[in-house]
PDB file of N, CA and C in Angstrom:
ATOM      1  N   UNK A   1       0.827  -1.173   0.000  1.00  0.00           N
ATOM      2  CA  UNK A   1       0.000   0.000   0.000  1.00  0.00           C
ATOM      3  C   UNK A   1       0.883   1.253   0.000  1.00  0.00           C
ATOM      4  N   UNK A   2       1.922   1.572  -0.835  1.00  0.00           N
ATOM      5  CA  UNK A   2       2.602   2.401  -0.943  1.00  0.00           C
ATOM      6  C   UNK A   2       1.514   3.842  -1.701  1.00  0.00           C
ATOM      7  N   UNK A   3       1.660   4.780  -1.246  1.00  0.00           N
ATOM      8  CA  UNK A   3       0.948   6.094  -1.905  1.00  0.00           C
ATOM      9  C   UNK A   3      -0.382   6.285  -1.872  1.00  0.00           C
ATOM     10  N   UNK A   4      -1.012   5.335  -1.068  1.00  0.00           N
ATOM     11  CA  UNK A   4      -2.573   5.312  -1.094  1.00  0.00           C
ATOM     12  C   UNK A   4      -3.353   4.106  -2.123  1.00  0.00           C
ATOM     13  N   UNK A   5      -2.451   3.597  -3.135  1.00  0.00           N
ATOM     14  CA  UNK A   5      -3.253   2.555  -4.376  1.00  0.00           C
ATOM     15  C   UNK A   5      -3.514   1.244  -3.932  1.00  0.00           C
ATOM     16  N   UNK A   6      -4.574   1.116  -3.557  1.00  0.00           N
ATOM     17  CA  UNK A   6      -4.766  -0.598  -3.834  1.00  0.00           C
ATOM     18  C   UNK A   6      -4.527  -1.469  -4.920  1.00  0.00           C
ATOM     19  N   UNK A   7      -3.615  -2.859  -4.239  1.00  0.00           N
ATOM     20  CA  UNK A   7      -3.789  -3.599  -5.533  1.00  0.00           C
ATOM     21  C   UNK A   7      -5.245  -4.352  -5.623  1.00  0.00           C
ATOM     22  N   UNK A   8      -5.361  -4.284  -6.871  1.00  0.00           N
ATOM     23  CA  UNK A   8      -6.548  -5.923  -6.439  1.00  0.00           C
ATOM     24  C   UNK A   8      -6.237  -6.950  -6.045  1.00  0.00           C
ATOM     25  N   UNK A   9      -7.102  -7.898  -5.790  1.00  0.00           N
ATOM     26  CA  UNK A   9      -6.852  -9.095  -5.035  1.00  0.00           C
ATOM     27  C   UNK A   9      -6.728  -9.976  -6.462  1.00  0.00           C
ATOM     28  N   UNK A  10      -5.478 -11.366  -6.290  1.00  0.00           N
ATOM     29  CA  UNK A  10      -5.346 -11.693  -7.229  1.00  0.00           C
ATOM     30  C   UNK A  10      -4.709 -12.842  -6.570  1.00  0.00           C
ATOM     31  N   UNK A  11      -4.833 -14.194  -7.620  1.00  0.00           N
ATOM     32  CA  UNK A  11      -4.359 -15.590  -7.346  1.00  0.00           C
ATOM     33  C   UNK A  11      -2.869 -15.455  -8.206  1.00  0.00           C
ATOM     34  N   UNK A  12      -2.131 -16.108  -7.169  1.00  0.00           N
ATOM     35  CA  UNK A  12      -0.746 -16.050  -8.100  1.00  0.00           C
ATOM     36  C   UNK A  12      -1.161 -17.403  -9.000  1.00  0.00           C
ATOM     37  N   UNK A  13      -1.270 -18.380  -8.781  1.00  0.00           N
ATOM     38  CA  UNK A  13      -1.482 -19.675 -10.083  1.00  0.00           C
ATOM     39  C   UNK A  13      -2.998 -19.930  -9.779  1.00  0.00           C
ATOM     40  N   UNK A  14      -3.445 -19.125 -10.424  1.00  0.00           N
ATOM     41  CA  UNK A  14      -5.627 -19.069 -10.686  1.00  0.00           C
ATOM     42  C   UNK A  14      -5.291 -20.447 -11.262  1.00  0.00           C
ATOM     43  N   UNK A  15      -4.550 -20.644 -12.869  1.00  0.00           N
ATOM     44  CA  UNK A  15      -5.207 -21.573 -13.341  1.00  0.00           C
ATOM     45  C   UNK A  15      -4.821 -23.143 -12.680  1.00  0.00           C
ATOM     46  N   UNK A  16      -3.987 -23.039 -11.899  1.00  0.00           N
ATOM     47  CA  UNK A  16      -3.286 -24.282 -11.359  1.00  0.00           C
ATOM     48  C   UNK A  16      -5.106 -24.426 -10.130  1.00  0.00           C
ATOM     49  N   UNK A  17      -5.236 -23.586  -9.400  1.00  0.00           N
ATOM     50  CA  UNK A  17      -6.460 -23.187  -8.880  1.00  0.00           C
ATOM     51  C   UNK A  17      -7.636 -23.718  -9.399  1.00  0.00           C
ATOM     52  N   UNK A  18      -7.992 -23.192 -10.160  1.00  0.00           N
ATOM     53  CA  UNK A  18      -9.109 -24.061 -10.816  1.00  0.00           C
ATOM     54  C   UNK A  18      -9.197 -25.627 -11.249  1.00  0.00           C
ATOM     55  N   UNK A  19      -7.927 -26.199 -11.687  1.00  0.00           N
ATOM     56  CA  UNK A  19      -7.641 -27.011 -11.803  1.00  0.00           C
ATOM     57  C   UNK A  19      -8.079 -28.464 -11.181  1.00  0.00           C
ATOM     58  N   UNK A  20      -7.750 -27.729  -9.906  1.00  0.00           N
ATOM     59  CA  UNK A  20      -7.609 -28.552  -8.860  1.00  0.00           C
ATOM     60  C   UNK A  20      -8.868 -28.609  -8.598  1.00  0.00           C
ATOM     61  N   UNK A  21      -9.999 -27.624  -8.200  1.00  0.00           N
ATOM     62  CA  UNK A  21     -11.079 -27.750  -8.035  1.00  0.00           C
ATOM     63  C   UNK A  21     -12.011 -28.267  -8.791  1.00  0.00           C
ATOM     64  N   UNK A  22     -11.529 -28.191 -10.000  1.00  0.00           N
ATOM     65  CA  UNK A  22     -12.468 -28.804 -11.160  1.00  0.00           C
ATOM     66  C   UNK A  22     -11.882 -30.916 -10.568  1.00  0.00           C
ATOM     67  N   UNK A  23     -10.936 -31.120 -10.028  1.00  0.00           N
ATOM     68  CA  UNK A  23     -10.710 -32.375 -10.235  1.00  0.00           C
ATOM     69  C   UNK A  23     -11.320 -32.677  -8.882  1.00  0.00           C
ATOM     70  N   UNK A  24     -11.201 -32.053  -7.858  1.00  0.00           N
ATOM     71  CA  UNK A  24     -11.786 -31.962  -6.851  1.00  0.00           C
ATOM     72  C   UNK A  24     -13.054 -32.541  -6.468  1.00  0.00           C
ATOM     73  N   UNK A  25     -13.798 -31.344  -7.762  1.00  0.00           N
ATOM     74  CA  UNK A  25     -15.075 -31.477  -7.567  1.00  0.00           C
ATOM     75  C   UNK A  25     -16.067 -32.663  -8.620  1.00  0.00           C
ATOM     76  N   UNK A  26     -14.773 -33.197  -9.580  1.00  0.00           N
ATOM     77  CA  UNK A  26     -15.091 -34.488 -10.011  1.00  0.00           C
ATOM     78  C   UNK A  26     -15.298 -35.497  -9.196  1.00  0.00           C
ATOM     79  N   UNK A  27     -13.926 -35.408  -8.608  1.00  0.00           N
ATOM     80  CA  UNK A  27     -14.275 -37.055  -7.713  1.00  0.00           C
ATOM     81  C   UNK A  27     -15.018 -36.703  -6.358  1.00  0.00           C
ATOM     82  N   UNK A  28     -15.824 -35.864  -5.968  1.00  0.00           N
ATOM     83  CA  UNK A  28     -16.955 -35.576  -4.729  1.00  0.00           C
ATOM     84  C   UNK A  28     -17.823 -36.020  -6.018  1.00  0.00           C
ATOM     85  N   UNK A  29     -18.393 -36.020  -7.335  1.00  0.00           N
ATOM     86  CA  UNK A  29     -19.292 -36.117  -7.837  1.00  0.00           C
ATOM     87  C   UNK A  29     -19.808 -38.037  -8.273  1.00  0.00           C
ATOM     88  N   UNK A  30     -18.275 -38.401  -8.571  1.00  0.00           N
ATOM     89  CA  UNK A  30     -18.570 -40.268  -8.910  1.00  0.00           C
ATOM     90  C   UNK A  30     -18.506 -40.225  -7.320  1.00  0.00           C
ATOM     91  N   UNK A  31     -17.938 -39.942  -6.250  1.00  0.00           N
ATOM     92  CA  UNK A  31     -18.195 -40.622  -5.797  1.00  0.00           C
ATOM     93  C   UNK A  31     -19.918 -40.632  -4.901  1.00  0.00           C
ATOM     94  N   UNK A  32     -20.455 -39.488  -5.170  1.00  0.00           N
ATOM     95  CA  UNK A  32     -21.393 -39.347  -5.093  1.00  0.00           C
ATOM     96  C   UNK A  32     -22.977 -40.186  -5.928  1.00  0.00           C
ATOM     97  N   UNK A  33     -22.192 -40.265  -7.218  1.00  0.00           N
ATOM     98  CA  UNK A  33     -23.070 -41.134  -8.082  1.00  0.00           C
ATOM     99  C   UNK A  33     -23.017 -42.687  -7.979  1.00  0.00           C
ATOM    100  N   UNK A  34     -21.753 -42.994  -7.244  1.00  0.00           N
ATOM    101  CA  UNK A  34     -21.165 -44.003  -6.546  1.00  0.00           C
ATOM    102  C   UNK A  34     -22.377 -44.544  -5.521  1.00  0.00           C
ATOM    103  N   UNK A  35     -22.340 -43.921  -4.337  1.00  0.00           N
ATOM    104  CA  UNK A  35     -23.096 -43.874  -3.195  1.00  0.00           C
ATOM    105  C   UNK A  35     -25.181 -44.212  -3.797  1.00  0.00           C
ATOM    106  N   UNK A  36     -25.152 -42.992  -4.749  1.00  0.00           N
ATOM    107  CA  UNK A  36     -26.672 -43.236  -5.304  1.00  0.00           C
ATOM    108  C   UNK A  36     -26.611 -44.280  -5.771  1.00  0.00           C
ATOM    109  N   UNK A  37     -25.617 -45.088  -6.765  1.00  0.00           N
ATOM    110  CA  UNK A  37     -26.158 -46.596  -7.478  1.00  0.00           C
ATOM    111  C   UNK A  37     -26.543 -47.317  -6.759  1.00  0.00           C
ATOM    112  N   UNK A  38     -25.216 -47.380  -5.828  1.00  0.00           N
ATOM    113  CA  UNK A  38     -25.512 -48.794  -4.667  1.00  0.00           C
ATOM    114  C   UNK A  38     -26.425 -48.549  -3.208  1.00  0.00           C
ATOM    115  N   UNK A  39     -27.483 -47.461  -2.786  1.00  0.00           N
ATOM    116  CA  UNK A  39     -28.295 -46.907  -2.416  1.00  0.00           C
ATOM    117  C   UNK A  39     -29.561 -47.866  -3.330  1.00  0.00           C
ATOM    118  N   UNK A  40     -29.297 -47.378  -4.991  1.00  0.00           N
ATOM    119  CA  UNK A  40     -30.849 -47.826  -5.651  1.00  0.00           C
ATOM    120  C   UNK A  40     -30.660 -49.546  -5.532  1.00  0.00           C
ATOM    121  N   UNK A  41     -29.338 -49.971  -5.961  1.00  0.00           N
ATOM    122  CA  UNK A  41     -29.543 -51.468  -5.721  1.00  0.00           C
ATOM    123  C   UNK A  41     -29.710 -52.750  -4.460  1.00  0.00           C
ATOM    124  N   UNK A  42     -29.547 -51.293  -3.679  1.00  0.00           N
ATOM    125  CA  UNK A  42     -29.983 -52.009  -2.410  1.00  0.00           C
ATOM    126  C   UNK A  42     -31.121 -52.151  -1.657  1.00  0.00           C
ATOM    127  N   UNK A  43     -31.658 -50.999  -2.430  1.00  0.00           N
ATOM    128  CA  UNK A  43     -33.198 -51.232  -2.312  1.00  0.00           C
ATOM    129  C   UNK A  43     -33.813 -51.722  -3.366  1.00  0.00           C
ATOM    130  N   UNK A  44     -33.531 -52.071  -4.117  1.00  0.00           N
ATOM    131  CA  UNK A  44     -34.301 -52.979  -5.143  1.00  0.00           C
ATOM    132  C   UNK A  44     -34.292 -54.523  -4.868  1.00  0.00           C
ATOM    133  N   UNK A  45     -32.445 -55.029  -4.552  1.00  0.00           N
ATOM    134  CA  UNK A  45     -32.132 -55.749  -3.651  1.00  0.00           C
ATOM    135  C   UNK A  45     -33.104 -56.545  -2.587  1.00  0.00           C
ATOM    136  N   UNK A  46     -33.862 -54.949  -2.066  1.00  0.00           N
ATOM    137  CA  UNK A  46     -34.235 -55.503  -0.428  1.00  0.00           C
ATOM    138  C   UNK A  46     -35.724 -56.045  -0.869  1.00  0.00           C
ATOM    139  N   UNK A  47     -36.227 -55.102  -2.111  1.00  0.00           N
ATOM    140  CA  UNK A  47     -37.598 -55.274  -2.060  1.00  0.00           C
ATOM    141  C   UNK A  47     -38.068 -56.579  -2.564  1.00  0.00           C
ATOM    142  N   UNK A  48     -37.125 -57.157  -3.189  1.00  0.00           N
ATOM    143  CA  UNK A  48     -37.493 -58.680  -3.423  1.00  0.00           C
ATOM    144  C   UNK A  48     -36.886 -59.570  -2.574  1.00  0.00           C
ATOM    145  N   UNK A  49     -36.377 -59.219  -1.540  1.00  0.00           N
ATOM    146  CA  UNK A  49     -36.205 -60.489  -0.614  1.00  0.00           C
ATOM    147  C   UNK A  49     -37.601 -61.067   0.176  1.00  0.00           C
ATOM    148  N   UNK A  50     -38.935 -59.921   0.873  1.00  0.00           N
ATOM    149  CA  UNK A  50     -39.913 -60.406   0.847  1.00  0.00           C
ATOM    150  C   UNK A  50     -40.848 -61.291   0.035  1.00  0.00           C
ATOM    151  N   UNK A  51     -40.602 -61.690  -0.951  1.00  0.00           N
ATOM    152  CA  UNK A  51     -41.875 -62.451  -1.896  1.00  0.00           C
ATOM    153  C   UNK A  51     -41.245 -63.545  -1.969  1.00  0.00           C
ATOM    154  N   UNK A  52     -42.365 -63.997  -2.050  1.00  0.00           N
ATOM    155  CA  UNK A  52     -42.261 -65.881  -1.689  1.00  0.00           C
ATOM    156  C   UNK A  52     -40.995 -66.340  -2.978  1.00  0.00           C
ATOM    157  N   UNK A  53     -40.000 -67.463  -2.535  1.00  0.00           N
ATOM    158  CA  UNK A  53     -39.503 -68.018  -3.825  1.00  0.00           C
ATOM    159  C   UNK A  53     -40.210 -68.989  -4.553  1.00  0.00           C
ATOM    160  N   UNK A  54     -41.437 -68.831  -4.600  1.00  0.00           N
ATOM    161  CA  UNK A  54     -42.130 -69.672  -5.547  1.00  0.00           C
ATOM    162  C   UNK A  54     -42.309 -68.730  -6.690  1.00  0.00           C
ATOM    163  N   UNK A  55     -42.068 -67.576  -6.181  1.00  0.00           N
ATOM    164  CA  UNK A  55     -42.218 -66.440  -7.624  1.00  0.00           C
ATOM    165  C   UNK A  55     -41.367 -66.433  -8.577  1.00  0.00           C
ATOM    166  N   UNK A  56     -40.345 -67.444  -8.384  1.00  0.00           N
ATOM    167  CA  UNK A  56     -39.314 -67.481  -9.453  1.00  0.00           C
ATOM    168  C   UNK A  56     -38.647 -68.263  -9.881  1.00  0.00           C
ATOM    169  N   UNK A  57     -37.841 -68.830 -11.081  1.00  0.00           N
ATOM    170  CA  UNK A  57     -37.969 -69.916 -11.646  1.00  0.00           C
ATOM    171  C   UNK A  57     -36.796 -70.693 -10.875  1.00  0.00           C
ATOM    172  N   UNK A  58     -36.572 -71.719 -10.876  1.00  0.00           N
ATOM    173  CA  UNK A  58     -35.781 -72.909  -9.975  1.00  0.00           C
ATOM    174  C   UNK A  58     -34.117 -72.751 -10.555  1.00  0.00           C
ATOM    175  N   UNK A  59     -33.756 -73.320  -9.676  1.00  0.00           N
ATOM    176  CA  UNK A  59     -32.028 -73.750 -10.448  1.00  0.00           C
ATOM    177  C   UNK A  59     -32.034 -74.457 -11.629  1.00  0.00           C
ATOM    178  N   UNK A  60     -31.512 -74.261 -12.152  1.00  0.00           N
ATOM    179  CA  UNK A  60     -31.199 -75.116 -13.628  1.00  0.00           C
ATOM    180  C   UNK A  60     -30.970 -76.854 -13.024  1.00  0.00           C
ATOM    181  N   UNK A  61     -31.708 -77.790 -13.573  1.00  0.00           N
ATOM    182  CA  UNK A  61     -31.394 -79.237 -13.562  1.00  0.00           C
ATOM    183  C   UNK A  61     -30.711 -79.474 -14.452  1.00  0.00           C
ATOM    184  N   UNK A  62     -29.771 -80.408 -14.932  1.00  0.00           N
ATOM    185  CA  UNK A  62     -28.890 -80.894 -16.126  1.00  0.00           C
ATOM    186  C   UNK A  62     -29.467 -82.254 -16.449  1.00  0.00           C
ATOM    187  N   UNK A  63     -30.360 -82.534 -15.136  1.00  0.00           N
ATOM    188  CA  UNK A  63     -31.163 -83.925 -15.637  1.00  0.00           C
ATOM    189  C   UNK A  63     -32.672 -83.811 -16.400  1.00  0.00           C
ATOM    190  N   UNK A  64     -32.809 -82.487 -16.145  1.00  0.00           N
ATOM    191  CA  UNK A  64     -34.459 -82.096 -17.073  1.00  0.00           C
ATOM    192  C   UNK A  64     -34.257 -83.139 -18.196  1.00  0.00           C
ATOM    193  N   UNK A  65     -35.596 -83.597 -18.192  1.00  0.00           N
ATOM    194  CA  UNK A  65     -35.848 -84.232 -19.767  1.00  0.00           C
ATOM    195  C   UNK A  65     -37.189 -83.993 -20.367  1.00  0.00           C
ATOM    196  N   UNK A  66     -38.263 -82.765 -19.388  1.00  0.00           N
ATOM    197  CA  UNK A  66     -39.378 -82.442 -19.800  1.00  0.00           C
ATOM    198  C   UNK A  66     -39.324 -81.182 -19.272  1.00  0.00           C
ATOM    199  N   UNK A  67     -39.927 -80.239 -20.656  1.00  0.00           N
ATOM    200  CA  UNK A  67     -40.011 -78.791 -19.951  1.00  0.00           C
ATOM    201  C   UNK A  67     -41.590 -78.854 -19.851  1.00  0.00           C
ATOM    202  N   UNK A  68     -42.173 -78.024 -18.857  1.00  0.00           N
ATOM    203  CA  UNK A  68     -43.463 -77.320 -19.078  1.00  0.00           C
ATOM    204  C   UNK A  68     -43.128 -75.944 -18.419  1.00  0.00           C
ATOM    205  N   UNK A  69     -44.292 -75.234 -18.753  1.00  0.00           N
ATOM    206  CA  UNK A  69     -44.856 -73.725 -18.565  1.00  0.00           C
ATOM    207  C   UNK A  69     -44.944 -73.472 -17.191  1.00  0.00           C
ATOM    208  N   UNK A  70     -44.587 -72.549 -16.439  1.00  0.00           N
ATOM    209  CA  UNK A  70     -45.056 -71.850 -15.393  1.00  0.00           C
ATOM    210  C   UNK A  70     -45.311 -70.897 -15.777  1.00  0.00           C
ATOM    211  N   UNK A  71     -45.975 -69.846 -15.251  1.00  0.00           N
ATOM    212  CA  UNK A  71     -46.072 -68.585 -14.804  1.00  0.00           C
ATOM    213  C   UNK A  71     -44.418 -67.821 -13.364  1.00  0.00           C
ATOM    214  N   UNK A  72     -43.544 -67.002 -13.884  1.00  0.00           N
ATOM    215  CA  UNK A  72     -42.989 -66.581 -12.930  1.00  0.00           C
ATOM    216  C   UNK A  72     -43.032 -65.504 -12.670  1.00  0.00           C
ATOM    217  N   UNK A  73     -42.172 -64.754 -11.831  1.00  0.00           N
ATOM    218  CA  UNK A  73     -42.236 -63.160 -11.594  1.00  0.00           C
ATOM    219  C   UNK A  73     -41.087 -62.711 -12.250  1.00  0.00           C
ATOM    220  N   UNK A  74     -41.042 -61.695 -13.081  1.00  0.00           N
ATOM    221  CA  UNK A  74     -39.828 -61.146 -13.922  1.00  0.00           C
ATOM    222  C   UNK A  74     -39.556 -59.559 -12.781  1.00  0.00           C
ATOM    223  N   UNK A  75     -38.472 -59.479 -12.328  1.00  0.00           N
ATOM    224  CA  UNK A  75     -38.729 -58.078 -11.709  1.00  0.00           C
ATOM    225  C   UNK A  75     -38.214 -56.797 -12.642  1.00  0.00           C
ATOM    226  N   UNK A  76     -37.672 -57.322 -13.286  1.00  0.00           N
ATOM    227  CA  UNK A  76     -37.126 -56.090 -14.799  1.00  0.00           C
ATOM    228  C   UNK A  76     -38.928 -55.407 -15.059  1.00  0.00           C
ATOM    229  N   UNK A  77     -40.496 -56.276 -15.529  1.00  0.00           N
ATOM    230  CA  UNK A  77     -41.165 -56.063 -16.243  1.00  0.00           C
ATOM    231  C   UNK A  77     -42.006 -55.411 -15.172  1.00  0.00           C
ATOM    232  N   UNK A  78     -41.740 -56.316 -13.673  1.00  0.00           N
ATOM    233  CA  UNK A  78     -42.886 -56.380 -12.941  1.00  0.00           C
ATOM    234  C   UNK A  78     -44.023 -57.120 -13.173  1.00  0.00           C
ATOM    235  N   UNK A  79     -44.322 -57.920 -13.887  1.00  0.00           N
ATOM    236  CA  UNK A  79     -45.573 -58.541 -14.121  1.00  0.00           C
ATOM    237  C   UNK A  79     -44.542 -60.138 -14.283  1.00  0.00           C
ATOM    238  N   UNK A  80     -45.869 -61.267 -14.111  1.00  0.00           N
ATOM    239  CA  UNK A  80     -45.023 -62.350 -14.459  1.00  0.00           C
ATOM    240  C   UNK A  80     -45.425 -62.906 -15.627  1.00  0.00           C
ATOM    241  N   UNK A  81     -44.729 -63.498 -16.164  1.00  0.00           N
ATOM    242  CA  UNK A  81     -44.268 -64.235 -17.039  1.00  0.00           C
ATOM    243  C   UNK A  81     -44.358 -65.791 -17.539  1.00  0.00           C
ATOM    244  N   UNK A  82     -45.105 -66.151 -18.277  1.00  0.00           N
ATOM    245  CA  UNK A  82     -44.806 -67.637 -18.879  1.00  0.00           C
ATOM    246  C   UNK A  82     -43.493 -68.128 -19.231  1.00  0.00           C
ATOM    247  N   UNK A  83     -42.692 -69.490 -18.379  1.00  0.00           N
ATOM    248  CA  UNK A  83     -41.254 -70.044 -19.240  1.00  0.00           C
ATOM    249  C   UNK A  83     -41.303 -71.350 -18.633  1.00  0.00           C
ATOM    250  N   UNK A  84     -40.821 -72.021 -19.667  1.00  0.00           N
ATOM    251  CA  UNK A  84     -40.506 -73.084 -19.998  1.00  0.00           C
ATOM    252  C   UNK A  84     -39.267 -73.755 -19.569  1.00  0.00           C
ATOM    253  N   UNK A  85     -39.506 -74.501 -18.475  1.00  0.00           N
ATOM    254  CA  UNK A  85     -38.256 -75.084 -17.502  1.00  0.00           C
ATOM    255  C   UNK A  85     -38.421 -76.256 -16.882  1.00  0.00           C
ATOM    256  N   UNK A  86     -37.945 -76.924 -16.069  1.00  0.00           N
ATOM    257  CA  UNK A  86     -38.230 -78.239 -15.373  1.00  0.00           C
ATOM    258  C   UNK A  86     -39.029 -77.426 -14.307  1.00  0.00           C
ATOM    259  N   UNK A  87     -39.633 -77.729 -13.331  1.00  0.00           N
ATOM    260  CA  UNK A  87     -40.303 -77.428 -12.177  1.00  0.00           C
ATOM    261  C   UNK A  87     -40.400 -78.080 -11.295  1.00  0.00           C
ATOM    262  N   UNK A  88     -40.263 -78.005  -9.930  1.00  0.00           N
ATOM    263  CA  UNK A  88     -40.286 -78.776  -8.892  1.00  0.00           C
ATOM    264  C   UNK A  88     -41.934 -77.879  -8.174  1.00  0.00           C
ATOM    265  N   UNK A  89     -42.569 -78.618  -7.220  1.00  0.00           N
ATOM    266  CA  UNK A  89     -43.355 -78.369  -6.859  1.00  0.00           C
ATOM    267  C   UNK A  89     -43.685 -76.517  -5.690  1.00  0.00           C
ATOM    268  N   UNK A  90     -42.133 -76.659  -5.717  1.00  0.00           N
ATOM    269  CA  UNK A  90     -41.920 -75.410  -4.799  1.00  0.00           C
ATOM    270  C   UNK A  90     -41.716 -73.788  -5.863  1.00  0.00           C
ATOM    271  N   UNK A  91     -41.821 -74.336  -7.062  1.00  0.00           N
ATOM    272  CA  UNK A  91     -41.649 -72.729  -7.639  1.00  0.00           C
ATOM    273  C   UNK A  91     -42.945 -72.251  -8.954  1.00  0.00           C
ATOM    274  N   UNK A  92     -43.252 -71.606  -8.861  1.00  0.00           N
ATOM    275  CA  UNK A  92     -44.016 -70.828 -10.510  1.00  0.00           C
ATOM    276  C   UNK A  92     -45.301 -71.384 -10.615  1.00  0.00           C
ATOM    277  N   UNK A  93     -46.153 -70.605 -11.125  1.00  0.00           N
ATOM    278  CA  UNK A  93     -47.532 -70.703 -10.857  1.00  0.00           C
ATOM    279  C   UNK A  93     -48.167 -71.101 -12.212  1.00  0.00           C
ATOM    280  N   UNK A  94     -49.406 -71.709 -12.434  1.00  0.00           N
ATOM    281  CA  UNK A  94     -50.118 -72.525 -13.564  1.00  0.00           C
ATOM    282  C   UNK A  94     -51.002 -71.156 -13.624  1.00  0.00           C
ATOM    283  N   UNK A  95     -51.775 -70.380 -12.922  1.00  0.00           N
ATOM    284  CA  UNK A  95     -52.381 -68.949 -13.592  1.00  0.00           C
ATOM    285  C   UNK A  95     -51.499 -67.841 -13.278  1.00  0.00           C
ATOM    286  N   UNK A  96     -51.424 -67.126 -14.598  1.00  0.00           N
ATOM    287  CA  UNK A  96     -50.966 -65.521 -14.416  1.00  0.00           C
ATOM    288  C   UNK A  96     -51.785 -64.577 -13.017  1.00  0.00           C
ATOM    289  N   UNK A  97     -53.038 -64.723 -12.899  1.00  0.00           N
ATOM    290  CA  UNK A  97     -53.439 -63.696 -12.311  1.00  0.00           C
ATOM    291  C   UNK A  97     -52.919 -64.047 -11.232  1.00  0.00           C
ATOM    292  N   UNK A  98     -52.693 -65.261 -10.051  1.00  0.00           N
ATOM    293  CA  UNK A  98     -52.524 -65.916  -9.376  1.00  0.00           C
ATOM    294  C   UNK A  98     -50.992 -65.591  -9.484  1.00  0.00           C
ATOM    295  N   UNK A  99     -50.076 -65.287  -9.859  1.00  0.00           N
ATOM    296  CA  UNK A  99     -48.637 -65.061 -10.055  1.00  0.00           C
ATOM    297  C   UNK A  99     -49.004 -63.812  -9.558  1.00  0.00           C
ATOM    298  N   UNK A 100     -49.436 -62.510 -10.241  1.00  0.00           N
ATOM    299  CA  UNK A 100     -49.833 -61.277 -10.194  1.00  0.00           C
ATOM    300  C   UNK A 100     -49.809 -61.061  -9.019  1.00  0.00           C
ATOM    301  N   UNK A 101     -50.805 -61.388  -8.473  1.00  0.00           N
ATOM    302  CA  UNK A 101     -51.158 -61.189  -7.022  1.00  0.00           C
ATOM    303  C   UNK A 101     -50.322 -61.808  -5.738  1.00  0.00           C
ATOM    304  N   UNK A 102     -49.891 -62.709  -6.150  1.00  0.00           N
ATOM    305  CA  UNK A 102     -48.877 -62.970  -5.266  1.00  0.00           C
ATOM    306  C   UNK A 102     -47.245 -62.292  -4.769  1.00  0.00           C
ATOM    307  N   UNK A 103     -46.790 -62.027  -6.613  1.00  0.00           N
ATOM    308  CA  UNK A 103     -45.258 -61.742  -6.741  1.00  0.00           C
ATOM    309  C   UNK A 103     -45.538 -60.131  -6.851  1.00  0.00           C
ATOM    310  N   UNK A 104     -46.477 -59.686  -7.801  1.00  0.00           N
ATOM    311  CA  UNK A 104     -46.253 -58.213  -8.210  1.00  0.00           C
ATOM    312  C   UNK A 104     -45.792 -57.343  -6.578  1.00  0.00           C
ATOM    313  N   UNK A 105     -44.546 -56.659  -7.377  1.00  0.00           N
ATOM    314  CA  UNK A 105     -44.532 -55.659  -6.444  1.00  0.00           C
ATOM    315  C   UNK A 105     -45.092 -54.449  -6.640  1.00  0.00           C
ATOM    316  N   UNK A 106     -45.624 -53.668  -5.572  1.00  0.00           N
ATOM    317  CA  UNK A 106     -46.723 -52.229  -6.104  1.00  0.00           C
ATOM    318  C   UNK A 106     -45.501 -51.153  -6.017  1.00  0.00           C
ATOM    319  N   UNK A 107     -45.250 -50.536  -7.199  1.00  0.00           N
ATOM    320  CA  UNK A 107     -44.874 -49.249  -7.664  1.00  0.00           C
ATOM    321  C   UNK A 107     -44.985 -47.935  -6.317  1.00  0.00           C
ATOM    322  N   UNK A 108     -43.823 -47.553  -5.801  1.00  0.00           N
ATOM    323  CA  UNK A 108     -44.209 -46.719  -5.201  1.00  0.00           C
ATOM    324  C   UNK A 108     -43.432 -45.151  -5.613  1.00  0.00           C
TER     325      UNK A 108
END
């Protein structure tokens, strides 16, 4: 402050400055989008651990030698589904509506 003049205020390396904040404020952002994925898949995760496992189709047999039809629950569509697999008495349903009502999960 020699003679009365102000300097302005000024960054000696602005652009090294910005730099940094721009990288900064990248990785607060994945890891933020980070945190939201595995947040949504853990609740998607959770919401099908309640419904019966009859809503869905069995382990693969290597001894199948007859397929028939069930009805299962698809959770990609939400609605279930007709497929063609071996079946044991513990999984997939002979009516759709009866699948529906059992597996559908309600949209919230």
């Amino acid at each position: 402050l020699r003679g009365g003049h102000l300097r302005p205020f000024t960054f000696p390396d602005f652009k090294k400055l910005i730099y940094l904040s721009a990288a900064s404020m990248m990785q607060k952002m994945m890891q933020f989008i980070f945190v939201v994925c595995f947040v949504i898949l853990a609740c998607r995760a959770l919401s099908y651990d309640d419904l019966p496992e009859r809503c869905f189709a069995p382990e693969e047999d290597p001894r199948c030698r007859a397929l028939s039809g069930r009805y299962i629950y698809n959770p990609d569509s939400n609605v279930c589904e007709k497929e063609y697999t071996c079946w044991d008495d513990d999984h997939g349903y002979f009516d759709k509506e009866e699948c529906n009502r059992r597996c559908k999960v309600d949209e919230k």
